[in-house]
Protein backbone atom coordinates (compact mmCIF):
# COMPACT_ATOMS: atom_id res chain seq x y z
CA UNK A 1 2.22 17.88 -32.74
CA UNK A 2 1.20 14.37 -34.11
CA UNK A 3 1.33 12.25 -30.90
CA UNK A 4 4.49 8.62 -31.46
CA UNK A 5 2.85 5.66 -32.12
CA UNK A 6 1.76 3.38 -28.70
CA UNK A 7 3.40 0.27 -28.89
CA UNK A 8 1.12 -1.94 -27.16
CA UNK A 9 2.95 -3.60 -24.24
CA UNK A 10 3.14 -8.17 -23.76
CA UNK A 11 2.45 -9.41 -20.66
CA UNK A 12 5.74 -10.32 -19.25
CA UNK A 13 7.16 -13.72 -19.74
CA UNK A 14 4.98 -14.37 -23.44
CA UNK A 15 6.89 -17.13 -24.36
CA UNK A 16 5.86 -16.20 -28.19
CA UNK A 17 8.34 -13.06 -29.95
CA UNK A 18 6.51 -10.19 -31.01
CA UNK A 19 6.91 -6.87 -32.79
CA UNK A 20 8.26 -5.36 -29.88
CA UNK A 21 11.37 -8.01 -30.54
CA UNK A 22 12.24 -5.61 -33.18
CA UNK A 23 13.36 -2.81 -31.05
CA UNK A 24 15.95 -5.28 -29.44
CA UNK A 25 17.62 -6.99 -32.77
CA UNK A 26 20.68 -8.28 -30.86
CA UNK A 27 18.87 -11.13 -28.89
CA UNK A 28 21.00 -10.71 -26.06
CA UNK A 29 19.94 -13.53 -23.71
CA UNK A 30 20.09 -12.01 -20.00
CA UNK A 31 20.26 -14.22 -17.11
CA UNK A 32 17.97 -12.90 -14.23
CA UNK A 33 20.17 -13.00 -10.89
CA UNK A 34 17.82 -11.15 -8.50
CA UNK A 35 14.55 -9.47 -7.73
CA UNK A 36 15.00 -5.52 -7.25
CA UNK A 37 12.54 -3.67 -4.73
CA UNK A 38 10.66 -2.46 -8.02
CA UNK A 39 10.12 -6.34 -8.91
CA UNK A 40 12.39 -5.89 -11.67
CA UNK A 41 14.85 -8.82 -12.92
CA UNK A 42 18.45 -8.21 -12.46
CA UNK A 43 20.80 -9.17 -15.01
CA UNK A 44 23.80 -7.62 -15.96
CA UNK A 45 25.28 -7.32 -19.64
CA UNK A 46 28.87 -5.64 -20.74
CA UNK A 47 29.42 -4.14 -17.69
CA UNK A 48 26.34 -2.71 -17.22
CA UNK A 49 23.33 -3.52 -14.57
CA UNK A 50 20.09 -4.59 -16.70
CA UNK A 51 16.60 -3.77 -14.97
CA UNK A 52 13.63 -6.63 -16.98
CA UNK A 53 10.30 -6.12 -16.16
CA UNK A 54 8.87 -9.22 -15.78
CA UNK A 55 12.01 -10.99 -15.09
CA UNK A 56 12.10 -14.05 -12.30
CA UNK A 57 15.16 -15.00 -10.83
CA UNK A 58 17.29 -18.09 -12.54
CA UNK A 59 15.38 -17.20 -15.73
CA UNK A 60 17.10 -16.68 -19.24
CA UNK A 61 15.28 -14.70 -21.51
CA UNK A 62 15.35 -12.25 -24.27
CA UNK A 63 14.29 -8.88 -24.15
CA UNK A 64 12.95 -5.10 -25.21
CA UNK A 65 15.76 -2.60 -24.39
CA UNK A 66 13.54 0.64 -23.69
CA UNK A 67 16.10 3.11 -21.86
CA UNK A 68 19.98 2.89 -21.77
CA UNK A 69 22.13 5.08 -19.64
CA UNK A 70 25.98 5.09 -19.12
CA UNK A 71 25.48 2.75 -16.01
CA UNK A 72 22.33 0.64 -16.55
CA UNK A 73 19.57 -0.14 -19.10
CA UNK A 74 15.71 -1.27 -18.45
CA UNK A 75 13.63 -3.15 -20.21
CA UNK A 76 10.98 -6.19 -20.49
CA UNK A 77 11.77 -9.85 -20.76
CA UNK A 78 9.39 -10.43 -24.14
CA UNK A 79 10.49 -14.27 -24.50
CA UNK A 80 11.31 -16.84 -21.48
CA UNK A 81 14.17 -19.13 -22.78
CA UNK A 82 14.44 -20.83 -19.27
CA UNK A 83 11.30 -20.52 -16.56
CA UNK A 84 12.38 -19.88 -13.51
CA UNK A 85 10.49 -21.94 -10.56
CA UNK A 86 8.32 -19.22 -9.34
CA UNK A 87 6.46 -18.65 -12.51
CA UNK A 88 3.12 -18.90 -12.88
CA UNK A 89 0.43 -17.63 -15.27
CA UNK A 90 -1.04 -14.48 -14.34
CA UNK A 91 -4.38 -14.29 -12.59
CA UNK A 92 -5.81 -11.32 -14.37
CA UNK A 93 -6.47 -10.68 -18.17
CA UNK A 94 -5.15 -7.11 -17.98
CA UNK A 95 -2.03 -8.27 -16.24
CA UNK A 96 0.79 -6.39 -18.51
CA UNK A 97 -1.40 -3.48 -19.57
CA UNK A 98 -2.42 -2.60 -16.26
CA UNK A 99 -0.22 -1.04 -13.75
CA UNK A 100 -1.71 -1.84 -10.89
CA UNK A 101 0.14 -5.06 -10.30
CA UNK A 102 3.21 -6.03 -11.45
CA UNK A 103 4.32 -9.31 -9.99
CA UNK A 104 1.02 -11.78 -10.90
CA UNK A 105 3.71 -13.53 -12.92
CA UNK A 106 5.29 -14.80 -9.87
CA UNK A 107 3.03 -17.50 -7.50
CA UNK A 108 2.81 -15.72 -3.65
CA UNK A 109 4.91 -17.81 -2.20
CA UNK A 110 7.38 -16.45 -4.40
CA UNK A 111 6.58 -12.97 -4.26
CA UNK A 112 7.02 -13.05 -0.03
CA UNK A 113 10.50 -14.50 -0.68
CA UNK A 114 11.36 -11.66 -2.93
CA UNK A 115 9.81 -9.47 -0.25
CA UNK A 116 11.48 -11.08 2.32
CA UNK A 117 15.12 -11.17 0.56
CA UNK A 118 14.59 -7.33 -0.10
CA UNK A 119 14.00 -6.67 3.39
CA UNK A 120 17.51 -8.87 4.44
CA UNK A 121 19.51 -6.90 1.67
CA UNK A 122 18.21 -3.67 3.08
CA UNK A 123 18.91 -4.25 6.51
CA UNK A 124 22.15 -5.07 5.72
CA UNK A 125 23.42 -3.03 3.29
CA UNK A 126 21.69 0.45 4.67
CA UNK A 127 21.62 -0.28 8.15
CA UNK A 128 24.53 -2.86 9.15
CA UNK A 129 22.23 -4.75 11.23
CA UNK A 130 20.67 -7.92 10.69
CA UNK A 131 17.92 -9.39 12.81
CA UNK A 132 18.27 -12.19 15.69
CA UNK A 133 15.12 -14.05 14.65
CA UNK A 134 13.76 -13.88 10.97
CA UNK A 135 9.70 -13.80 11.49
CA UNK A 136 7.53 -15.90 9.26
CA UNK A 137 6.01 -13.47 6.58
CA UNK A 138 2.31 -12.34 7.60
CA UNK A 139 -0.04 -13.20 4.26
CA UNK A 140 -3.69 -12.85 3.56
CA UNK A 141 -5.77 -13.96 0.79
CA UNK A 142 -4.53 -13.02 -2.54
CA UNK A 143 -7.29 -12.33 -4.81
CA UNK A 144 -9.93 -9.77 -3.87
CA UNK A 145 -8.02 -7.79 -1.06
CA UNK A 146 -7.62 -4.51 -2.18
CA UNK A 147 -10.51 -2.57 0.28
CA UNK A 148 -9.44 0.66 -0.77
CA UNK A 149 -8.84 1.61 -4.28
CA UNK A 150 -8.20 4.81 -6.43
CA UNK A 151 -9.37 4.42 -10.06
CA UNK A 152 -8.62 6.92 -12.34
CA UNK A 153 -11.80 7.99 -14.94
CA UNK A 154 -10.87 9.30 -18.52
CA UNK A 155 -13.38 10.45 -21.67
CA UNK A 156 -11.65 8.57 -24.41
CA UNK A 157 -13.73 9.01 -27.22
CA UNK A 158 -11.62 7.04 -29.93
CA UNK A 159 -12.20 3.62 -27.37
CA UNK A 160 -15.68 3.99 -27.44
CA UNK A 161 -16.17 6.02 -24.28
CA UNK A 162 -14.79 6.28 -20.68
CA UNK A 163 -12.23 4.30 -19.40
CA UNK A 164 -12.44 2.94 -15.67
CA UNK A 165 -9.47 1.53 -13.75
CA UNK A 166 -5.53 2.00 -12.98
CA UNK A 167 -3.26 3.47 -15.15
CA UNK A 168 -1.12 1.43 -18.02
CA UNK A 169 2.02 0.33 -16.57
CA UNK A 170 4.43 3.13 -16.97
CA UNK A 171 2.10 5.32 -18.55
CA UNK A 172 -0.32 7.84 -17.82
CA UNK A 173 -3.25 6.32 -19.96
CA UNK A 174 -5.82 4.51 -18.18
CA UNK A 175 -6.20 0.76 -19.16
CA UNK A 176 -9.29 -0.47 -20.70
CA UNK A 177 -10.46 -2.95 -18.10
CA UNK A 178 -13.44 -4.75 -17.44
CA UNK A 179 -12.73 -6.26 -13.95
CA UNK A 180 -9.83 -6.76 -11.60
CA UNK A 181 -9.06 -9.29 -9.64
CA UNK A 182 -7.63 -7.74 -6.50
CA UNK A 183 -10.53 -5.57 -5.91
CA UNK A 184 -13.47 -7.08 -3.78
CA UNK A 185 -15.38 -9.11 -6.39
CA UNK A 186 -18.46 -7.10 -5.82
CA UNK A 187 -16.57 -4.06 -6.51
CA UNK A 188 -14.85 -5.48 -9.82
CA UNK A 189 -18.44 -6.20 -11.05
CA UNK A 190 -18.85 -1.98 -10.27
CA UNK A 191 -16.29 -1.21 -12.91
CA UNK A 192 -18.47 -1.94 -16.53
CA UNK A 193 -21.48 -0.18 -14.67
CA UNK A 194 -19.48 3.12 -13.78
CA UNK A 195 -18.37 3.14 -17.22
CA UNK A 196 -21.90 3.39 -18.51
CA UNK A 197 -23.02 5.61 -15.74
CA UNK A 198 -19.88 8.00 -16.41
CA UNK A 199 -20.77 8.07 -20.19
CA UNK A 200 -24.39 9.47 -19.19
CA UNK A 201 -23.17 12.07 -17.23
CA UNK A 202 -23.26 15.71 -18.58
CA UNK A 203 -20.02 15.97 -16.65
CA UNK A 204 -18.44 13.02 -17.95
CA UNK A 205 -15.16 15.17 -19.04
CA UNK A 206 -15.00 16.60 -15.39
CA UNK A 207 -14.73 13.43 -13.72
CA UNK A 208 -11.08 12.62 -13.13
CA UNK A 209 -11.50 9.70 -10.71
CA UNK A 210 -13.57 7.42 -8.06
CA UNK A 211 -12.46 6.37 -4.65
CA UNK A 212 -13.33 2.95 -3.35
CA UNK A 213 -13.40 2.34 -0.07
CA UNK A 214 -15.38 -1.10 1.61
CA UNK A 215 -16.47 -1.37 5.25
CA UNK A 216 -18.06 -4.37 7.13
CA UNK A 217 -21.58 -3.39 6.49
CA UNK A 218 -21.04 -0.68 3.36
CA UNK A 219 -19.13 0.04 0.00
CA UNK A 220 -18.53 3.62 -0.64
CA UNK A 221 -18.00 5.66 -4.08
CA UNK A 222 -16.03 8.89 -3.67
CA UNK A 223 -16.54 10.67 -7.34
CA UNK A 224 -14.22 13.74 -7.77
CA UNK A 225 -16.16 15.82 -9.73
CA UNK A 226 -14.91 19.48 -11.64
CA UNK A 227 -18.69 20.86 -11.96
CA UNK A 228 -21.85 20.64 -10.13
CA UNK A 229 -23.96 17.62 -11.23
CA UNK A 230 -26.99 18.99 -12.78
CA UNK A 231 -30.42 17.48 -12.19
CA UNK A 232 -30.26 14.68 -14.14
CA UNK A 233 -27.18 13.62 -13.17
CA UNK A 234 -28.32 13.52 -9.83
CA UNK A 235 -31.39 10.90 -10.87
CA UNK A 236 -28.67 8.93 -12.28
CA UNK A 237 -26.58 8.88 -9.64
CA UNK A 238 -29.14 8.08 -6.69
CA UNK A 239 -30.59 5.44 -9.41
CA UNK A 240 -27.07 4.14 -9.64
CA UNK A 241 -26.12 3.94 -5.65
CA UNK A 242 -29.79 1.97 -4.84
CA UNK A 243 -29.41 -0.49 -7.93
CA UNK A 244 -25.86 -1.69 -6.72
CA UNK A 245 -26.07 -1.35 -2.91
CA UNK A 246 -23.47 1.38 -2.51
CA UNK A 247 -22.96 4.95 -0.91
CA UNK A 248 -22.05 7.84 -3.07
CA UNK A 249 -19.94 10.51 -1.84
CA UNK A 250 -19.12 13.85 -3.88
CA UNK A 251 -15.78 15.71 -3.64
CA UNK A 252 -15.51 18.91 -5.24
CA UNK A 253 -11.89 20.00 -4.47
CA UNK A 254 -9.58 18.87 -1.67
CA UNK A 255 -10.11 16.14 1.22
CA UNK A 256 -12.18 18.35 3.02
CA UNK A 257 -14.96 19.05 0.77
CA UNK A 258 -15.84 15.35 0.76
CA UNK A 259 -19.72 15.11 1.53
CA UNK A 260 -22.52 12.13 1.78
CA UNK A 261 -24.81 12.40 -1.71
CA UNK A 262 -26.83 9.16 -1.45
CA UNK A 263 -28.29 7.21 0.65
CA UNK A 264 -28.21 8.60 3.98
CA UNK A 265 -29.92 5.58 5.60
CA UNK A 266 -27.43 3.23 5.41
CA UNK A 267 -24.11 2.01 8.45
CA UNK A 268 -21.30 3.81 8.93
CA UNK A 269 -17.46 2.98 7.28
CA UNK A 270 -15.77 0.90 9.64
CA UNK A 271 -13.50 -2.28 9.97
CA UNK A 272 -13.31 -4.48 12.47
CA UNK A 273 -10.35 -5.75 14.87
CA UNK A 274 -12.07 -8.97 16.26
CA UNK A 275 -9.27 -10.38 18.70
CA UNK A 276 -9.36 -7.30 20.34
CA UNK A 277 -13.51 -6.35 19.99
CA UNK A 278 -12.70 -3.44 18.01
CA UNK A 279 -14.62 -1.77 15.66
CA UNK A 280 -13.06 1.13 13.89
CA UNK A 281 -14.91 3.81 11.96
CA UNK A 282 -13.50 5.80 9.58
CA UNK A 283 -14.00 8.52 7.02
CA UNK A 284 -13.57 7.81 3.13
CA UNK A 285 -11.19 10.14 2.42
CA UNK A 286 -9.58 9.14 5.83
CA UNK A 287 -6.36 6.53 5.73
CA UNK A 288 -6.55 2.97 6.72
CA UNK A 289 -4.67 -0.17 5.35
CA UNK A 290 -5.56 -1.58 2.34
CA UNK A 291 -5.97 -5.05 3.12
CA UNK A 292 -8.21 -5.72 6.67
CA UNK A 293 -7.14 -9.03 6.47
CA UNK A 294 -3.73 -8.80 6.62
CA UNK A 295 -4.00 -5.64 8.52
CA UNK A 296 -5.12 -8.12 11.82
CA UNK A 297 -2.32 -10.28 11.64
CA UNK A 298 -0.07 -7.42 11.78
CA UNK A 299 -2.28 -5.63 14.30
CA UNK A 300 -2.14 -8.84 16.61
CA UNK A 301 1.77 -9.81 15.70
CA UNK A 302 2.60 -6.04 17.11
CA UNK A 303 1.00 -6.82 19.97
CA UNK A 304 2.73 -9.70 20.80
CA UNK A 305 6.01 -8.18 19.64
CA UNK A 306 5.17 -4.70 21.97
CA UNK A 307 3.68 -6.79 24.85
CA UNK A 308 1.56 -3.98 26.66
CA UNK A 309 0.70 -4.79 30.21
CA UNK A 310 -1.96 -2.92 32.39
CA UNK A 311 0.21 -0.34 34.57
CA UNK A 312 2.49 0.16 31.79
CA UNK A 313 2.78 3.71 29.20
CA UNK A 314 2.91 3.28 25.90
CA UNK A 315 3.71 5.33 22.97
CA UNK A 316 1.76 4.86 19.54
CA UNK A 317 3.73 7.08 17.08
CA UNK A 318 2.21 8.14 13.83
CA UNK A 319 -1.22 6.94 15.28
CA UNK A 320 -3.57 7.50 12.54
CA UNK A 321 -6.90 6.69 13.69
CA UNK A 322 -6.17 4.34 16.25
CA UNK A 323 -5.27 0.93 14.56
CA UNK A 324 -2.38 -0.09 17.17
CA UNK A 325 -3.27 2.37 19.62
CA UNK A 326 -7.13 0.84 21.04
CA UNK A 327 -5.42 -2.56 21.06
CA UNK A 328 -2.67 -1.66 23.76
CA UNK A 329 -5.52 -0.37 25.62
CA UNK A 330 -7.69 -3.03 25.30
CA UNK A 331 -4.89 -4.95 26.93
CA UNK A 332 -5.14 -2.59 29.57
CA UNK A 333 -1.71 -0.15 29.47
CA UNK A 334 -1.83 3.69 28.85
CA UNK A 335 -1.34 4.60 25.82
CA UNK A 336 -0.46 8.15 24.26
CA UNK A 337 -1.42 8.41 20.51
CA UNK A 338 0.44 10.91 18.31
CA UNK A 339 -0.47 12.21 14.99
CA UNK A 340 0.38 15.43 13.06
CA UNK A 341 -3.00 15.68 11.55
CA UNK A 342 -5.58 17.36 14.35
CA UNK A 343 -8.46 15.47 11.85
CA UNK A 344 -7.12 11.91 13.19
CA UNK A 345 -5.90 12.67 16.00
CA UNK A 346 -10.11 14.04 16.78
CA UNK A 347 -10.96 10.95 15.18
CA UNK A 348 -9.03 8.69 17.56
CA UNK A 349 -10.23 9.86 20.44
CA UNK A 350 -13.61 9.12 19.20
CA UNK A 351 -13.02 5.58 18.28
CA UNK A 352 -11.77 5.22 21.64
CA UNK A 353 -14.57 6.30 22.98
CA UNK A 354 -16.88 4.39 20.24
CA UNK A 355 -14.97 1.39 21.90
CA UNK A 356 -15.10 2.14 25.84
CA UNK A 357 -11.51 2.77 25.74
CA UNK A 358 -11.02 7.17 26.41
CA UNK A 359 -9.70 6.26 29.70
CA UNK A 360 -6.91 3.88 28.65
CA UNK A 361 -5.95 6.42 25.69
CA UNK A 362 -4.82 10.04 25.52
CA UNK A 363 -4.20 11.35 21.23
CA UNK A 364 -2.37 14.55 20.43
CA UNK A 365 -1.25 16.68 18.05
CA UNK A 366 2.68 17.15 17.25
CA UNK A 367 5.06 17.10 14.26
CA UNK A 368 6.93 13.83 14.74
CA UNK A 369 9.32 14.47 11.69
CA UNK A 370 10.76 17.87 13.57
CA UNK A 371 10.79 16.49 17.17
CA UNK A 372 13.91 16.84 18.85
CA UNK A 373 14.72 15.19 22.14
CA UNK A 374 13.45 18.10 24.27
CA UNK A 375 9.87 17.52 22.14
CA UNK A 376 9.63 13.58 23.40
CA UNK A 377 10.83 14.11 26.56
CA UNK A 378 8.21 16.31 27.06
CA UNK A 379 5.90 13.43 26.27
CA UNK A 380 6.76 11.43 29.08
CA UNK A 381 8.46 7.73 30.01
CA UNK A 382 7.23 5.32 28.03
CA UNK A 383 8.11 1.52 28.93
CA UNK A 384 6.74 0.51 25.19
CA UNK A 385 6.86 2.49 21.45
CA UNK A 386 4.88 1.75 18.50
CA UNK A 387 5.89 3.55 15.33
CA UNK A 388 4.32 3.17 11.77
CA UNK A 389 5.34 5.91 10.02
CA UNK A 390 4.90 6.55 6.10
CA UNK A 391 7.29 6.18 3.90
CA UNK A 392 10.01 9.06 4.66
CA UNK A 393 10.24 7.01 8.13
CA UNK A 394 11.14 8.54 11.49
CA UNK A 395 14.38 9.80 11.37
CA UNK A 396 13.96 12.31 13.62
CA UNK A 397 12.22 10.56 16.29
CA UNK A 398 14.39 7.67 16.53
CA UNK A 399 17.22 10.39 16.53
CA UNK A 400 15.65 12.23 19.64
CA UNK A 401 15.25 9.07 21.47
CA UNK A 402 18.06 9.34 24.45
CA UNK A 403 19.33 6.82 27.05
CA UNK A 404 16.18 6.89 28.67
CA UNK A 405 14.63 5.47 25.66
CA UNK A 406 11.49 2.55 25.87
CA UNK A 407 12.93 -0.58 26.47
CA UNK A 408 10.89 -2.14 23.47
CA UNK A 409 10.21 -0.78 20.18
CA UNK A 410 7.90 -1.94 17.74
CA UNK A 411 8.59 -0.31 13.81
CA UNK A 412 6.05 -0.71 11.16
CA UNK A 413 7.08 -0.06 8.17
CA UNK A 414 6.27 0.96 4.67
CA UNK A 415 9.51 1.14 3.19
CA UNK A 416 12.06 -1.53 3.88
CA UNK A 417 15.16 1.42 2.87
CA UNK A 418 13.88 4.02 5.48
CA UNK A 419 13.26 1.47 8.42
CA UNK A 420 16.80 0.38 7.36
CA UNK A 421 18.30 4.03 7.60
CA UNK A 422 16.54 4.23 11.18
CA UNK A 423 17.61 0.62 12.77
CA UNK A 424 20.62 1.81 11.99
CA UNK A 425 20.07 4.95 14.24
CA UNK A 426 18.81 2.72 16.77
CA UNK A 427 21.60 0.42 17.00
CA UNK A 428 24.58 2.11 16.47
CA UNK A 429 23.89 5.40 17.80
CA UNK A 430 21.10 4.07 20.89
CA UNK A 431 22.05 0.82 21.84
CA UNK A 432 19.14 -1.26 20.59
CA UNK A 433 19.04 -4.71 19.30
CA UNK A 434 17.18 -5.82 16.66
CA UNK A 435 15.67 -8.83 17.81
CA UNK A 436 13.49 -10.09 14.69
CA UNK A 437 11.81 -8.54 11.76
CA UNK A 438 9.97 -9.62 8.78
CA UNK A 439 7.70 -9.10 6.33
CA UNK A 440 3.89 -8.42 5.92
CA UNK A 441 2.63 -9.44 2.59
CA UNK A 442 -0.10 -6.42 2.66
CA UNK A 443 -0.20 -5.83 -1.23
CA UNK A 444 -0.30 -9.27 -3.22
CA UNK A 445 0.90 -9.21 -6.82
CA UNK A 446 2.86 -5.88 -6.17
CA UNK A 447 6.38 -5.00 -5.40
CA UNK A 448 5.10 -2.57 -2.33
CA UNK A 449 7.17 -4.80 0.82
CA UNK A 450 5.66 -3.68 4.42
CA UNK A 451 7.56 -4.98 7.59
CA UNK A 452 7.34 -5.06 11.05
CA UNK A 453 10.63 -5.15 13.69
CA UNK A 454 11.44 -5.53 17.28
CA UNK A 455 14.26 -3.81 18.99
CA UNK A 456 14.91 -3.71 23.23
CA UNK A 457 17.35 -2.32 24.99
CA UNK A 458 17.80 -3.81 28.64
């Protein structure tokens, strides 16, 4: 079957009409009202709710009508009739094509008061609660903060060769880039080299992606590869790692088959927590946030917000490898780390003891998103809880939590609906208040909205 014809996308807010105009022939002008949680402009049209990529709010534009259902349509704004304030011009040549951001069109002040206003609307409207204090947004740099990075690796012999990079927005084709401006800038310059160094490779069909992942004192290359390398792809990959200063890793299935190719003389992965003289090692295939920058604000706001005092027993939910958990020991309470994954839950207790905390911090293994009350009772009294949970949330938990509940709860959170669904819990069912929340700008020039909250109980 003869594969439709690729319309090639405009970056949003091209103030020029183009073919794509064509597919719209009314020239409906939509007025932009709001900024959804996918960073979508929200008009609405006939009685119907209109979803505009690209779209700012207090814009008027024209647009590319791509899906219409009984109850809403989406499409792009193709020509800006009236700018709205936030607009700027995007950073990145690929912005448009490229998936991997979708808000470069707005300038970052704008983008945290989207954030921000998504959070409010949440809290309100899913949870009935709205915060006593309103926290100034946490923000980083926001250009070259992406330390971890999945790029996707495709033989596309009709472009000239392989393709390296993020997908086209809303598409499964990966976009011909040359650089990108929210990786590292050391790490954009990677992305025309891999490109050759894929081509060269007998395997260079079997080679679905490369994981990025940049430490204090080394950059790492995960290649995901289908086959065994033969010989000469070997040369060219050891040439390749020593040329650029990186580490390659192989990984020829899952997460755990993950395993050092080249050099073997080089530091560790880790990332540093200075305030609290942490270092933190980690695995490449193992989870840590994105953006270490921003990553230490919120690390040192949740400790201000959870206020851990020597004598005192803290819980740090969802745990991971330690990233709130050795800073409420370094300010000298207990704390009890819980993961469901035995892998970081073994990996905490060795960055504990990397950092001269093991006797200040106790990790475990249990399913937080089955616990009942029974299951955290049996954990202890707690005077303080941390939770950072992905992006189902922790139902569950915050359901089990009974009268005897911590009288302070830091929530991080990576999904402004969920944390929503369990203030709610907290509030209406336990007792809590919600004394401030607010946002974390941890991905720049995307719609992704982390948060942080505080609720007590006296």
């Amino acid at each position: 079957m003869a594969r439709p014809r690729r319309i090639p996308r405009s970056q949003p807010g091209s103030n020029a009409l183009n073919a794509q105009d064509h597919l719209n022939p009314d020239q409906t002008v939509y007025a932009i009202e709001s900024v959804d949680h996918e960073a979508r402009g929200v008009s609405h049209h006939e009685g119907k709710v209109v979803f505009l990529d690209g779209g700012l709010v207090g814009e008027k534009v024209k647009a590319r009508i791509y899906k219409r259902r009984p109850s809403f349509d989406q499409g792009e704004a193709i020509t800006i009739l009236r700018k709205g304030s936030g607009r700027v011009t995007a950073g990145c040549p690929h912005f448009g094509v490229c998936g991997g951001c979708n808000m470069q069109h707005a300038d970052p002040t704008a983008q945290v008061a989207y954030k921000q206003r998504i959070l409010e609307d949440n809290l309100k409207r899913i949870g009935r609660v709205y915060p006593e204090i309103m926290l100034p947004a946490i923000q980083g740099p926001a250009w070259g903060y992406r330390h971890r990075a999945r790029l996707s690796v495709r033989l596309v012999e009709k472009k000239g060769g392989v393709l390296v990079g993020f997908h086209e927005r809303n598409s499964s084709f990966v976009a011909d880039i040359s650089s990108c401006k929210i990786l590292p800038s050391h790490v954009s310059a990677l992305i025309s080299p891999l490109r050759n160094l894929v081509t060269r490779l007998s395997l260079a069909d079997r080679l679905p992606q490369i994981e990025v992942a940049v430490g204090e004192a080394v950059t790492v290359l995960v290649f995901r590869i289908l086959q065994d390398l033969s010989p000469q792809d070997e040369i060219l990959m050891r040439d390749f790692a020593t040329f650029h200063a990186v580490q390659v890793w192989l990984q020829t299935k899952g997460p755990d088959t993950v395993h050092l190719f080249h050099p073997k003389e080089v530091p560790g992965l880790y990332y540093a927590l200075p305030e609290f003289g942490i270092q933190m090692p980690f695995g490449p295939a193992e989870f840590t946030q994105v953006n270490p920058d921003v990553n230490r604000v919120l690390v040192s706001r949740a400790m201000r917000l959870l206020k851990p005092k020597p004598g005192e027993r803290i819980a740090d939910l969802f745990c991971g490898l330690g990233n709130f958990s050795l800073p409420i020991a370094r300010l000298g309470a207990y704390v009890v780390g819980v993961e469901g994954s035995a892998t970081l839950v073994h990996r905490a207790a060795e960055n504990a003891e990397v950092n001269g905390l093991s006797a200040r911090a106790k990790f475990q293994v249990a399913d937080l998103f089955q616990i009942d009350a029974e299951g955290l009772a049996h954990l202890g009294h707690f005077d303080g809880m941390l939770i950072d949970p992905p992006r189902d949330g922790a139902m569950e938990l915050v359901r089990a939590i009974g009268p005897n509940g911590p009288q302070r709860i830091v929530y991080v959170s990576c999904s402004p609906s969920t944390l929503s669904r369990d203030a709610q819990i907290l509030v209406h069912e336990h007792g809590y208040r919600l004394k401030s929340a607010g946002v974390a700008n941890m991905f720049p020039h995307t719609a992704h909205v982390e948060s942080i909250a505080l609720f007590t109980r006296e």
